[in-house]
C-alpha atoms as a PDB file:
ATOM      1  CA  UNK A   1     -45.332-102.805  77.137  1.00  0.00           C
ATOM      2  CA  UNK A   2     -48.750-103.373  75.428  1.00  0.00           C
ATOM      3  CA  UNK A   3     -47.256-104.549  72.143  1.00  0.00           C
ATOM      4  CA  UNK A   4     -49.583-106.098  69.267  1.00  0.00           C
ATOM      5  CA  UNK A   5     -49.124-105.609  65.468  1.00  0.00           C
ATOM      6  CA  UNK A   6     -52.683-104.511  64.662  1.00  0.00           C
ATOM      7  CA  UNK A   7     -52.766-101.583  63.290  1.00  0.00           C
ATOM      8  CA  UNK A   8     -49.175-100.752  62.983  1.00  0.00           C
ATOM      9  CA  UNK A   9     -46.653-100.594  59.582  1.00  0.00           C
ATOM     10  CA  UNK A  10     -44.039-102.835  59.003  1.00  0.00           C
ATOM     11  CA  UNK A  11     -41.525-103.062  56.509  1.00  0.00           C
ATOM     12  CA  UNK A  12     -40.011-106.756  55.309  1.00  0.00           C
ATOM     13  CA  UNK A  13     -36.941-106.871  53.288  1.00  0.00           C
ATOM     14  CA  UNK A  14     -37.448-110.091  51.135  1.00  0.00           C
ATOM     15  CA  UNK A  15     -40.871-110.651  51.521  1.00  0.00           C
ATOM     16  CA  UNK A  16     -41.617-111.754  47.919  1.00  0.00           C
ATOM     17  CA  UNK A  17     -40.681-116.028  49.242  1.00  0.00           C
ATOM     18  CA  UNK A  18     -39.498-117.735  51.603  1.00  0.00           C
ATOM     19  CA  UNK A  19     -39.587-116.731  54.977  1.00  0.00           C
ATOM     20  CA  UNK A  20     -39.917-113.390  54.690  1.00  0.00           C
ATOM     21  CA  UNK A  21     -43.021-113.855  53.001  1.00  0.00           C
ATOM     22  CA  UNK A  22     -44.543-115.792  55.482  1.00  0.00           C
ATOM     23  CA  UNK A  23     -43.084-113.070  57.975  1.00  0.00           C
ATOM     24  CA  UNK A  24     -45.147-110.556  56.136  1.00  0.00           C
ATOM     25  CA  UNK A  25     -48.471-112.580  55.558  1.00  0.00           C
ATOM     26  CA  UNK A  26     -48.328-113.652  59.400  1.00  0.00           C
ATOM     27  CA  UNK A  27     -48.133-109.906  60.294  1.00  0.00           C
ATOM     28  CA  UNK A  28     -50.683-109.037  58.046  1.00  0.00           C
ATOM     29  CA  UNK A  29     -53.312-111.608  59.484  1.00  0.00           C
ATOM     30  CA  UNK A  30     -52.476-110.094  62.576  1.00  0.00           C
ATOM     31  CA  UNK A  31     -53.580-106.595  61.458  1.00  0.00           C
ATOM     32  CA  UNK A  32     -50.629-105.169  60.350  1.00  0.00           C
ATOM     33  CA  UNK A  33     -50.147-102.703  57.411  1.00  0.00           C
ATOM     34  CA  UNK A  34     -47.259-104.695  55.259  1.00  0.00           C
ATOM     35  CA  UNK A  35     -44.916-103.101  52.952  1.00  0.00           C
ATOM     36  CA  UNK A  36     -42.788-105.845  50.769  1.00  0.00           C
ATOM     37  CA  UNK A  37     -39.769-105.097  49.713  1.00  0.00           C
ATOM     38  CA  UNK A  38     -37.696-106.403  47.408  1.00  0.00           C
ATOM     39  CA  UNK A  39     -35.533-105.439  43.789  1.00  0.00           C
ATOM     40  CA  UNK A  40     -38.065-107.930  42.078  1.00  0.00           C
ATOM     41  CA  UNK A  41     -41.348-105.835  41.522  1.00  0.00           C
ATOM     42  CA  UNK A  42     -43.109-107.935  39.506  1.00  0.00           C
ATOM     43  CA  UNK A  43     -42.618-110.911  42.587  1.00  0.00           C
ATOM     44  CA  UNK A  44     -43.419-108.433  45.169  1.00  0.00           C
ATOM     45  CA  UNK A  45     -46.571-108.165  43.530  1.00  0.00           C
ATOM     46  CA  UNK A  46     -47.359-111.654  42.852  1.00  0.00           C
ATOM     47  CA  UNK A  47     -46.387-112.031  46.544  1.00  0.00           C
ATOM     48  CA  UNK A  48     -48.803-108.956  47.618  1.00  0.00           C
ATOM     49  CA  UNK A  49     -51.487-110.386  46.038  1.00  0.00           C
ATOM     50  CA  UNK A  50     -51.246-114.021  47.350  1.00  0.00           C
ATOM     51  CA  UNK A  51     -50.795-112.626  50.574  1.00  0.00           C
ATOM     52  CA  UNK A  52     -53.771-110.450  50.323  1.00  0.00           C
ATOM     53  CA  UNK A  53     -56.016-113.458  49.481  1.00  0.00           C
ATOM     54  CA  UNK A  54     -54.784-115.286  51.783  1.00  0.00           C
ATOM     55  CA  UNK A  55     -55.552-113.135  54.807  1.00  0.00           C
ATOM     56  CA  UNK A  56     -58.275-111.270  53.197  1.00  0.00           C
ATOM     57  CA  UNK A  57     -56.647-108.716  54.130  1.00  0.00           C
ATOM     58  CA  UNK A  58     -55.846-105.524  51.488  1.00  0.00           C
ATOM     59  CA  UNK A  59     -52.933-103.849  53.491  1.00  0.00           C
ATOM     60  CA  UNK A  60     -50.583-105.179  51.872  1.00  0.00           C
ATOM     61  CA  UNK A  61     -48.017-102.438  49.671  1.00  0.00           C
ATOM     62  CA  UNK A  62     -45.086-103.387  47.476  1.00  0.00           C
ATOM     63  CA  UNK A  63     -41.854-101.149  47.322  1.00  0.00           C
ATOM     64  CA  UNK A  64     -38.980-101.914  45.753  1.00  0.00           C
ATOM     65  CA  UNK A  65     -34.851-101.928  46.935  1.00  0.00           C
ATOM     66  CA  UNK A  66     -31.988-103.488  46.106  1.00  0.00           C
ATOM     67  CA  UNK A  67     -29.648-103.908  49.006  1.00  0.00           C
ATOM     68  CA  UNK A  68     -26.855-104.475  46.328  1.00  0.00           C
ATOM     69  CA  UNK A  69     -27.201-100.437  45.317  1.00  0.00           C
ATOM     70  CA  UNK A  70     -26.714 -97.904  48.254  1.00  0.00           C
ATOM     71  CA  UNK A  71     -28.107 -95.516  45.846  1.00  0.00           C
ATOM     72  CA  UNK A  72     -31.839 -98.080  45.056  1.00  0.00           C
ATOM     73  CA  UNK A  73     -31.503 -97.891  49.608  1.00  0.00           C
ATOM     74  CA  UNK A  74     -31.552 -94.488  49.372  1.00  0.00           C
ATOM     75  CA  UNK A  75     -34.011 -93.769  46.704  1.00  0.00           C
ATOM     76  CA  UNK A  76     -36.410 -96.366  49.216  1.00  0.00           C
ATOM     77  CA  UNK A  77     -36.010 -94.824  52.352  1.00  0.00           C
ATOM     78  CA  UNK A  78     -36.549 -90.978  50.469  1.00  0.00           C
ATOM     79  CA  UNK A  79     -39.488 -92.592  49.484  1.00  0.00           C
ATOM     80  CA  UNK A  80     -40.686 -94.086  52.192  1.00  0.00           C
ATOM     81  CA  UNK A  81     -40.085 -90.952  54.408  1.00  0.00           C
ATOM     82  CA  UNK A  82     -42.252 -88.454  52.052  1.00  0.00           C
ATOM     83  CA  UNK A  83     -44.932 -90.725  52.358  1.00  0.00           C
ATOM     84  CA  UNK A  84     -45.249 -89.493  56.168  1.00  0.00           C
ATOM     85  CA  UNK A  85     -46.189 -92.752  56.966  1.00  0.00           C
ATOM     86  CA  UNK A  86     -45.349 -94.575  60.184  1.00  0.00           C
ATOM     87  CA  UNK A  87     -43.253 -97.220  60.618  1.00  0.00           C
ATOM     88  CA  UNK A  88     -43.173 -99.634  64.146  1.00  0.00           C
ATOM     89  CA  UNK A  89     -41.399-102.770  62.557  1.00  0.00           C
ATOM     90  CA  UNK A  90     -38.857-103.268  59.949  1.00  0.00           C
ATOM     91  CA  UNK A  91     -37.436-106.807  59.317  1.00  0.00           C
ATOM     92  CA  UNK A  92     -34.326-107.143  57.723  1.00  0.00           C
ATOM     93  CA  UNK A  93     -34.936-110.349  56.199  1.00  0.00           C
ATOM     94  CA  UNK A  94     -33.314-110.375  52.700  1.00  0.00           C
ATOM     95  CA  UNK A  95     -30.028-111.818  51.844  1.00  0.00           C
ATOM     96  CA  UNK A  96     -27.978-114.280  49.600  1.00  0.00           C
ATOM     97  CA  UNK A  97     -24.427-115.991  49.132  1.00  0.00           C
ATOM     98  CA  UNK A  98     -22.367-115.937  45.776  1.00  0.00           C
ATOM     99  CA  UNK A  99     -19.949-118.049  44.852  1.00  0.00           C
ATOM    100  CA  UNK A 100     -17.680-116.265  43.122  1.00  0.00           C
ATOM    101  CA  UNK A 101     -16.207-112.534  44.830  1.00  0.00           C
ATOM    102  CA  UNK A 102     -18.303-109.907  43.060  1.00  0.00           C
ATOM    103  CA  UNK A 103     -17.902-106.242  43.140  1.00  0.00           C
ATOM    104  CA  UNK A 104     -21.422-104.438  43.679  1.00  0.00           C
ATOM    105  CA  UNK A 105     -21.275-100.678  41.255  1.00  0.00           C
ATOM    106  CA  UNK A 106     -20.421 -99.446  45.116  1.00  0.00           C
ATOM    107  CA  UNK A 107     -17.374-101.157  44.685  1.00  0.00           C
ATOM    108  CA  UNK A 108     -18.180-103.979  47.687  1.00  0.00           C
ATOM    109  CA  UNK A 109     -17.748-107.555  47.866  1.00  0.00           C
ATOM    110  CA  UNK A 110     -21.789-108.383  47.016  1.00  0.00           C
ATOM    111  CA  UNK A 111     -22.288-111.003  49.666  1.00  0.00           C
ATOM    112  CA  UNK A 112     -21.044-108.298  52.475  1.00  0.00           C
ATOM    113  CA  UNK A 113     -23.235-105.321  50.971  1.00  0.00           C
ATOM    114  CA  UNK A 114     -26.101-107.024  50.622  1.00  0.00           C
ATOM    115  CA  UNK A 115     -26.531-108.820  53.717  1.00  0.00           C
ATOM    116  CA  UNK A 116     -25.203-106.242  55.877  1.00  0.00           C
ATOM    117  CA  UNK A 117     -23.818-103.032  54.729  1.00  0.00           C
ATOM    118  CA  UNK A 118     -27.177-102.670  52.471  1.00  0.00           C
ATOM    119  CA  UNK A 119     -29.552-103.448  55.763  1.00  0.00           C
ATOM    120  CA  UNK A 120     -27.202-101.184  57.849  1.00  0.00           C
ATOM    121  CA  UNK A 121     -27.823 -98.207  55.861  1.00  0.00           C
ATOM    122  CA  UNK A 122     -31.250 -98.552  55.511  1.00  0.00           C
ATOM    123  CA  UNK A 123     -32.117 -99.274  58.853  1.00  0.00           C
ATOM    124  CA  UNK A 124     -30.004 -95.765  59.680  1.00  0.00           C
ATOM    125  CA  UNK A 125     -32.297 -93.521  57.133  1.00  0.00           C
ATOM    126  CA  UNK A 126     -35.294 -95.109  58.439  1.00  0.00           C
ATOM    127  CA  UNK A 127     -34.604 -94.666  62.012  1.00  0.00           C
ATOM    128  CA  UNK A 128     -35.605 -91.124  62.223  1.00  0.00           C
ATOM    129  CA  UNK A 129     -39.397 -92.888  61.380  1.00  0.00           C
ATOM    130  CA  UNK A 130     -38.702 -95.749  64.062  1.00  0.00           C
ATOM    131  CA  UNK A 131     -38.139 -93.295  67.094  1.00  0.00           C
ATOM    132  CA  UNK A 132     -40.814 -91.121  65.978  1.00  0.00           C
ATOM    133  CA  UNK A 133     -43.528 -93.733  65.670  1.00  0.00           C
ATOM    134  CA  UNK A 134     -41.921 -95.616  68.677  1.00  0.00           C
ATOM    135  CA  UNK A 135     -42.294 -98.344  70.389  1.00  0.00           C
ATOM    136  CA  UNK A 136     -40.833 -99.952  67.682  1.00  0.00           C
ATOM    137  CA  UNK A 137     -38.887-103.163  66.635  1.00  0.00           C
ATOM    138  CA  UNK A 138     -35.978-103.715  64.181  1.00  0.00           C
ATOM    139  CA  UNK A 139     -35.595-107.701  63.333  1.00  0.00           C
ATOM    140  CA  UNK A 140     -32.588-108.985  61.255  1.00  0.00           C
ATOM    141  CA  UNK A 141     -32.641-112.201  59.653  1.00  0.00           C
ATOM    142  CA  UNK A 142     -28.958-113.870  61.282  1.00  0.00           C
ATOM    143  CA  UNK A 143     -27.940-117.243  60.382  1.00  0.00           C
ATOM    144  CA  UNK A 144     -25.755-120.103  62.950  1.00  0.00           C
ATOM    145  CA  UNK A 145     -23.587-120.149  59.854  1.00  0.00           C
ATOM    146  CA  UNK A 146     -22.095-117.305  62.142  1.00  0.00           C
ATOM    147  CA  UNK A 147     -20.597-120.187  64.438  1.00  0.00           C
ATOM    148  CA  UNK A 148     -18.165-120.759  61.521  1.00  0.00           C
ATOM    149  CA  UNK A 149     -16.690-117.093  61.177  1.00  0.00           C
ATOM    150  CA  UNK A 150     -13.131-116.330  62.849  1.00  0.00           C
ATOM    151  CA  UNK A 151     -13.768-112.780  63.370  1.00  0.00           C
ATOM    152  CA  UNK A 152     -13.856-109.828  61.368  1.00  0.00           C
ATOM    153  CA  UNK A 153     -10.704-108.962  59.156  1.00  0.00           C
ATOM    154  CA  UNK A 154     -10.834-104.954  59.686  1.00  0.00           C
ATOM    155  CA  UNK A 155      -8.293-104.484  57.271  1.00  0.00           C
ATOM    156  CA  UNK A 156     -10.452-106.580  54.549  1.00  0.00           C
ATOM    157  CA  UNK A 157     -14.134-106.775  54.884  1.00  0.00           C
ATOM    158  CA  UNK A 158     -14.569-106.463  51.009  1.00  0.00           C
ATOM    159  CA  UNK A 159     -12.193-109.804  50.465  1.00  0.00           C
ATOM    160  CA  UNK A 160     -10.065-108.114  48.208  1.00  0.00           C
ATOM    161  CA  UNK A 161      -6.078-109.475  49.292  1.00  0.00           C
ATOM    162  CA  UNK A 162      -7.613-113.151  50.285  1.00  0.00           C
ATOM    163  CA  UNK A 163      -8.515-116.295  48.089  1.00  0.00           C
ATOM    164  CA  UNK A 164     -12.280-115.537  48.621  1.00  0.00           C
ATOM    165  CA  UNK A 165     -14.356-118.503  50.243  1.00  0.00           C
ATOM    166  CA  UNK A 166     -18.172-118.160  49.688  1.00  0.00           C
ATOM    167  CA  UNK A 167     -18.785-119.752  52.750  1.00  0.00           C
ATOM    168  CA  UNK A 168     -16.841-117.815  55.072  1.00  0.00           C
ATOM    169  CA  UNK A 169     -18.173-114.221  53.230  1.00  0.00           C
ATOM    170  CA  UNK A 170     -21.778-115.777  54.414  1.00  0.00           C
ATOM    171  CA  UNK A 171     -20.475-116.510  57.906  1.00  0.00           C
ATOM    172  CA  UNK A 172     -18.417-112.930  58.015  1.00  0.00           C
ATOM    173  CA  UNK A 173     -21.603-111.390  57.018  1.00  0.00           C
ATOM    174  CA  UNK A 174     -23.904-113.018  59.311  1.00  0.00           C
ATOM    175  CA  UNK A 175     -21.732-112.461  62.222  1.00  0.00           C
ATOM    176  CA  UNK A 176     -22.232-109.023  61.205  1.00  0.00           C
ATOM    177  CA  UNK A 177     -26.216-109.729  61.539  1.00  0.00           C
ATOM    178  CA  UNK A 178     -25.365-110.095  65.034  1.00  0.00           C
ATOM    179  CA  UNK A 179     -22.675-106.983  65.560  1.00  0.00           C
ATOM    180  CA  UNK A 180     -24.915-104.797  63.966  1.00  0.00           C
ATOM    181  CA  UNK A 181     -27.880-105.719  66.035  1.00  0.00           C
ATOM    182  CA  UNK A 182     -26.020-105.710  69.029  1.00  0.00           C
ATOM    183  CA  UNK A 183     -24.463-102.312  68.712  1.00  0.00           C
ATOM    184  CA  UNK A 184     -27.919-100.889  67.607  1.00  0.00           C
ATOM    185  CA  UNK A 185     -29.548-101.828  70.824  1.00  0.00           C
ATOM    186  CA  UNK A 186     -26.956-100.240  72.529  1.00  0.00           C
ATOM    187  CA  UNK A 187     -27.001 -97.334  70.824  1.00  0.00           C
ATOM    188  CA  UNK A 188     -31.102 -97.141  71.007  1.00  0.00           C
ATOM    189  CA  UNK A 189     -31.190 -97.402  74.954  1.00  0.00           C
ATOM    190  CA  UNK A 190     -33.819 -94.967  76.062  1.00  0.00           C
ATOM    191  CA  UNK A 191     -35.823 -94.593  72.470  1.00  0.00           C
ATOM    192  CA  UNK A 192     -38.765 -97.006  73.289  1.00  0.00           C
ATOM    193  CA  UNK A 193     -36.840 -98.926  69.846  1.00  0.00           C
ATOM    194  CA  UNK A 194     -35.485-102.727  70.182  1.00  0.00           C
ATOM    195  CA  UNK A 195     -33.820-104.283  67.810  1.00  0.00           C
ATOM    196  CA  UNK A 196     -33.054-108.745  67.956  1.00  0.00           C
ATOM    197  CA  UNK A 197     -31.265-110.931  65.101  1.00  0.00           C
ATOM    198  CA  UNK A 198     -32.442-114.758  64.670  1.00  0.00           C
ATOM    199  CA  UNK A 199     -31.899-117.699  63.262  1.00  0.00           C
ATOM    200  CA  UNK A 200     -34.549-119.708  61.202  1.00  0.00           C
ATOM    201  CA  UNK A 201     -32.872-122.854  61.161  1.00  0.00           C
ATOM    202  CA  UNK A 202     -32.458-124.792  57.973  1.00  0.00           C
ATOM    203  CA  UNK A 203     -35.093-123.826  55.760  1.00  0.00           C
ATOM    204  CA  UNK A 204     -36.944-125.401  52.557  1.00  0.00           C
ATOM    205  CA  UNK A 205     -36.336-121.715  50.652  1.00  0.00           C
ATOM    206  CA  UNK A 206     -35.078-120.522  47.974  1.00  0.00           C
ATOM    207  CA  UNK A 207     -31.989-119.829  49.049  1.00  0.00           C
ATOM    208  CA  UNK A 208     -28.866-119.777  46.848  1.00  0.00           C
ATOM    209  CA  UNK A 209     -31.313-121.575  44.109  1.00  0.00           C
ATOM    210  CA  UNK A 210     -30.920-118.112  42.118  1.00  0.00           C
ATOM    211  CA  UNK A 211     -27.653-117.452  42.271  1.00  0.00           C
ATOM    212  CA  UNK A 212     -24.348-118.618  41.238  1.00  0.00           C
ATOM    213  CA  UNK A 213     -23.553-121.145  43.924  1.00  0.00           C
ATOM    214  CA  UNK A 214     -24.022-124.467  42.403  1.00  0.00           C
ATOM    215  CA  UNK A 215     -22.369-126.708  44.863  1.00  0.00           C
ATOM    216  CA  UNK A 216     -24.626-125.162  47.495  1.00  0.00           C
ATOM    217  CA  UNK A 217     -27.407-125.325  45.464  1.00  0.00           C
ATOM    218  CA  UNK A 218     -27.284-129.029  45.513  1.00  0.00           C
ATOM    219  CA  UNK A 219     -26.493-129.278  48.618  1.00  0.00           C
ATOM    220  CA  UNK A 220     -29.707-127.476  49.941  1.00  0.00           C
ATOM    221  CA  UNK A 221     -31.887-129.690  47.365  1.00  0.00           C
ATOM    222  CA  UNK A 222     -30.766-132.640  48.484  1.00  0.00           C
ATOM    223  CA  UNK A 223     -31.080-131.785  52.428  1.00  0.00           C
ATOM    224  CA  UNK A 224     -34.544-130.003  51.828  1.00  0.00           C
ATOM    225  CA  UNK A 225     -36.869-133.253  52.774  1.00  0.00           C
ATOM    226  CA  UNK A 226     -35.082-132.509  55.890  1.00  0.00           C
ATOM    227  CA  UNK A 227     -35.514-129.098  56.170  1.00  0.00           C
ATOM    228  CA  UNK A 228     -38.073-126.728  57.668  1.00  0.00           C
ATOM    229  CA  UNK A 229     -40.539-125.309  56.297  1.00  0.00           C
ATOM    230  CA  UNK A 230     -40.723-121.415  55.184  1.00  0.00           C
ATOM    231  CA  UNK A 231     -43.390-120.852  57.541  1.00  0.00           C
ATOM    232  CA  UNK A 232     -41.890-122.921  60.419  1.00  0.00           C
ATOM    233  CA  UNK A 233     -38.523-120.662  59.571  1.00  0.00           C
ATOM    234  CA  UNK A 234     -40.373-117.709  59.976  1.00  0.00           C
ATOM    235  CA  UNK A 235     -42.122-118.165  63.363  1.00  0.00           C
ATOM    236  CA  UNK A 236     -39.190-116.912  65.559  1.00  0.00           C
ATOM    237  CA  UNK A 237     -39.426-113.588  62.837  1.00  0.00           C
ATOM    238  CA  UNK A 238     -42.686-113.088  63.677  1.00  0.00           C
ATOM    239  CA  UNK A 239     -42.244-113.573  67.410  1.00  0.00           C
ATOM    240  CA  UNK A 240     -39.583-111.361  67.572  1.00  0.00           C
ATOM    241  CA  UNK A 241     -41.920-108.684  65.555  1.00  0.00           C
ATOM    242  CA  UNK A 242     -45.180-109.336  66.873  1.00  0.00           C
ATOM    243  CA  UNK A 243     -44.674-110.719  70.715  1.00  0.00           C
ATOM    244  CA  UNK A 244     -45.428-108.678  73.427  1.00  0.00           C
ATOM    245  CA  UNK A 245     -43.579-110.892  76.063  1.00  0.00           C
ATOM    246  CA  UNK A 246     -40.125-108.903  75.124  1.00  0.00           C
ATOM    247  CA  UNK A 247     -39.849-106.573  78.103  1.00  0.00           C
ATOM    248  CA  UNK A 248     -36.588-105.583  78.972  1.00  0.00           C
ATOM    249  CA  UNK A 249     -34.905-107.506  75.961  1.00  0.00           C
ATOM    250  CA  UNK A 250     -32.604-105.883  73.172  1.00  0.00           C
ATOM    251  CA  UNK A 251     -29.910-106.569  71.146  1.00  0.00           C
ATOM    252  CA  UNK A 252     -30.095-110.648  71.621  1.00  0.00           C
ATOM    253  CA  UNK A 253     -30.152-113.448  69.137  1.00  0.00           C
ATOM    254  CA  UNK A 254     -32.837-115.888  68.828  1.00  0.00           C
ATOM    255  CA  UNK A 255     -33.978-119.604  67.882  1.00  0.00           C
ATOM    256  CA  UNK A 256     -36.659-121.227  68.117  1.00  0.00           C
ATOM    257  CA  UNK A 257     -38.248-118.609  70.016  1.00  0.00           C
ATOM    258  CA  UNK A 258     -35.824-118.594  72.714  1.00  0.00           C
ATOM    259  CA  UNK A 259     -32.854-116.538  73.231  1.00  0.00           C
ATOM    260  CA  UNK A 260     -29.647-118.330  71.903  1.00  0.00           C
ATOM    261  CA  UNK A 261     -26.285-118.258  72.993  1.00  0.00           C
ATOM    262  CA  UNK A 262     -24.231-117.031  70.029  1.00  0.00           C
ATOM    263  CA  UNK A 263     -20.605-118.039  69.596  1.00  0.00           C
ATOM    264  CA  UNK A 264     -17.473-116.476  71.887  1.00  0.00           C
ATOM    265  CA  UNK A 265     -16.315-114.409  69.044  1.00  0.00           C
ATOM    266  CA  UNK A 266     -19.610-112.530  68.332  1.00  0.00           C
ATOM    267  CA  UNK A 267     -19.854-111.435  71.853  1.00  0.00           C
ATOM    268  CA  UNK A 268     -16.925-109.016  71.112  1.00  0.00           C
ATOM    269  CA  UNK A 269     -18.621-105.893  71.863  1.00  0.00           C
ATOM    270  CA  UNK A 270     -15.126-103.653  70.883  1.00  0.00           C
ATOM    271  CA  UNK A 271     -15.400-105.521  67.339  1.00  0.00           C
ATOM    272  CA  UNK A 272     -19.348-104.545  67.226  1.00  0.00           C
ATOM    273  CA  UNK A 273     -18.634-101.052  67.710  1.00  0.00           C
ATOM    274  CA  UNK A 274     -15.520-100.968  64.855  1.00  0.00           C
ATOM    275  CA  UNK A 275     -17.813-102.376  62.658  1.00  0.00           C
ATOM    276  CA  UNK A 276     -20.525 -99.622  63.181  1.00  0.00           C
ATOM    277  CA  UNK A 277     -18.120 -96.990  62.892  1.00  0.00           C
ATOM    278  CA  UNK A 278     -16.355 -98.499  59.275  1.00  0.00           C
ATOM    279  CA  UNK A 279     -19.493 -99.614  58.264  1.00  0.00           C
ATOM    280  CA  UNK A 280     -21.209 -95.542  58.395  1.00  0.00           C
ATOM    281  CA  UNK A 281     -17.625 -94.745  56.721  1.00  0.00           C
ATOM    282  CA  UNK A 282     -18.719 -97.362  53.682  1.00  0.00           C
ATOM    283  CA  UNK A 283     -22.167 -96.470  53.388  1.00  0.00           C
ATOM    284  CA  UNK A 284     -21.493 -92.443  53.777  1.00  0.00           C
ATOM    285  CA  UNK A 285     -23.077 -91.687  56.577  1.00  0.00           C
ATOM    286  CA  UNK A 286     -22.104 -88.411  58.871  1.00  0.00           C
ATOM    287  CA  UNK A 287     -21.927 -90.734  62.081  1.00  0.00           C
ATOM    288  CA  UNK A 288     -24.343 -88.759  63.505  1.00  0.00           C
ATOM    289  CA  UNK A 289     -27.541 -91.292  63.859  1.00  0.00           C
ATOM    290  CA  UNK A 290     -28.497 -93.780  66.594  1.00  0.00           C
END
């Protein structure tokens, strides 16, 4: 497949830091038309504009969504649908970790809505766009914290009977990352759309700098002189989005640039397809998309 990002749209979830801000300005060098989004309009700006005078390029758009708030995912996609515009790339890059359980106004454990049930659903309302402007590519931010999850408890993704553990709700949900991208490449055999999960490695971002997760907080500062860089974070993002050397791959995990074997519990493809099927129960959709 002749694959390039010139002039094609993508959307990047998180683009106003961080990696996915480098995932976005690397696209947009490249010729892409950029949408960054994120529930922060007044960074998305900032962001738009840096990136814009940094590439010297001007298609760069801001949108804004708050994966917390299936109705703010819904009010985005409506949007971005009645704009008839294209779409041939979305990265689902934005996510976080909380320390203490929070309920979103959904009624979800935050950490699990926003870094999966929130990209989930708005990844199904824009795929109607993906398979019409196909080929097309659908990259999700993962994490190797998913080496540390146990599995899936079906009975209580929103941590509600157990002493909640911030660390294993970020695992849980990025073992999701990988379900979810899985089952989506399955279930998008024979539309011309892929769809890969990665891993950045440990990055100099600012992750859990915002929130409420102090321990973690320190933790990152203290490891970041030993950290990657944003932009070295976001290469495999943009190689996954931008590469044309992807023939005849879907649905794997990446790092470094490479496929990467992910850990014996995430290859559970009968656990990938539960959680598609509760997850379109959570979100309220019919069932009936990819």
């Amino acid at each position: 497949m002749d694959w390039t990002p010139e002039g094609k749209t993508a959307i990047v979830t998180g683009a106003n830091t961080g990696i996915g801000k480098e995932i976005a300005q690397e696209l947009a060098a490249r010729g892409a038309h950029v949408v960054i989004a994120s529930r922060n309009r007044e960074k998305c700006e900032a962001a738009a504009r840096d990136i814009q005078a940094r590439t010297g390029k001007e298609t760069v758009d801001v949108m804004t969504v708050d994966l917390a708030s299936f109705a703010s995912v819904r009010a985005f996609a409506s949007e971005y649908l009645g704009s008839n515009r294209p779409l041939h790339i979305l990265v689902n890059n934005a996510g976080g970790t909380w320390s203490q359980r929070r309920p979103t106004d959904d009624g979800h454990e935050t950490t699990f809505q926003v870094n999966h049930l929130g990209p989930f659903l708005l990844t199904n309302l824009l795929l109607p766009r993906l398979k019409e402007s196909a080929p097309a590519r659908i990259v999700t931010t993962s994490s190797t914290g998913h080496n540390f999850s146990r599995g899936l408890d079906f009975d209580d993704l929103d941590r509600e009977k157990r002493r909640y553990k911030s660390m294993q709700a970020y695992s849980d949900s990025k073992l999701c990352n990988i379900y979810f991208t899985s089952e989506l490449a399955r279930r998008l055999e024979g539309t011309s759309v892929t769809a890969y999960s990665f891993h950045p490695g440990f990055v100099r971002t600012e992750f859990a700098q915002g929130g409420d997760t102090f321990l973690l907080s320190i933790g990152t500062k203290l490891g970041s002189p030993f950290a990657r860089s944003p932009k070295k974070g976001a290469e495999t993002g943009v190689f996954l989005a931008a590469t044309p050397d992807l023939d005849g791959v879907n649905g794997d995990y990446f790092f470094n640039c490479k496929p990467k074997r992910t850990s014996t519990v995430a290859k559970d493809d009968a656990a990938a397809r539960k959680l598609w099927e509760v997850s379109e129960h959570m979100v309220g959709l019919s069932g009936d998309r990819a």
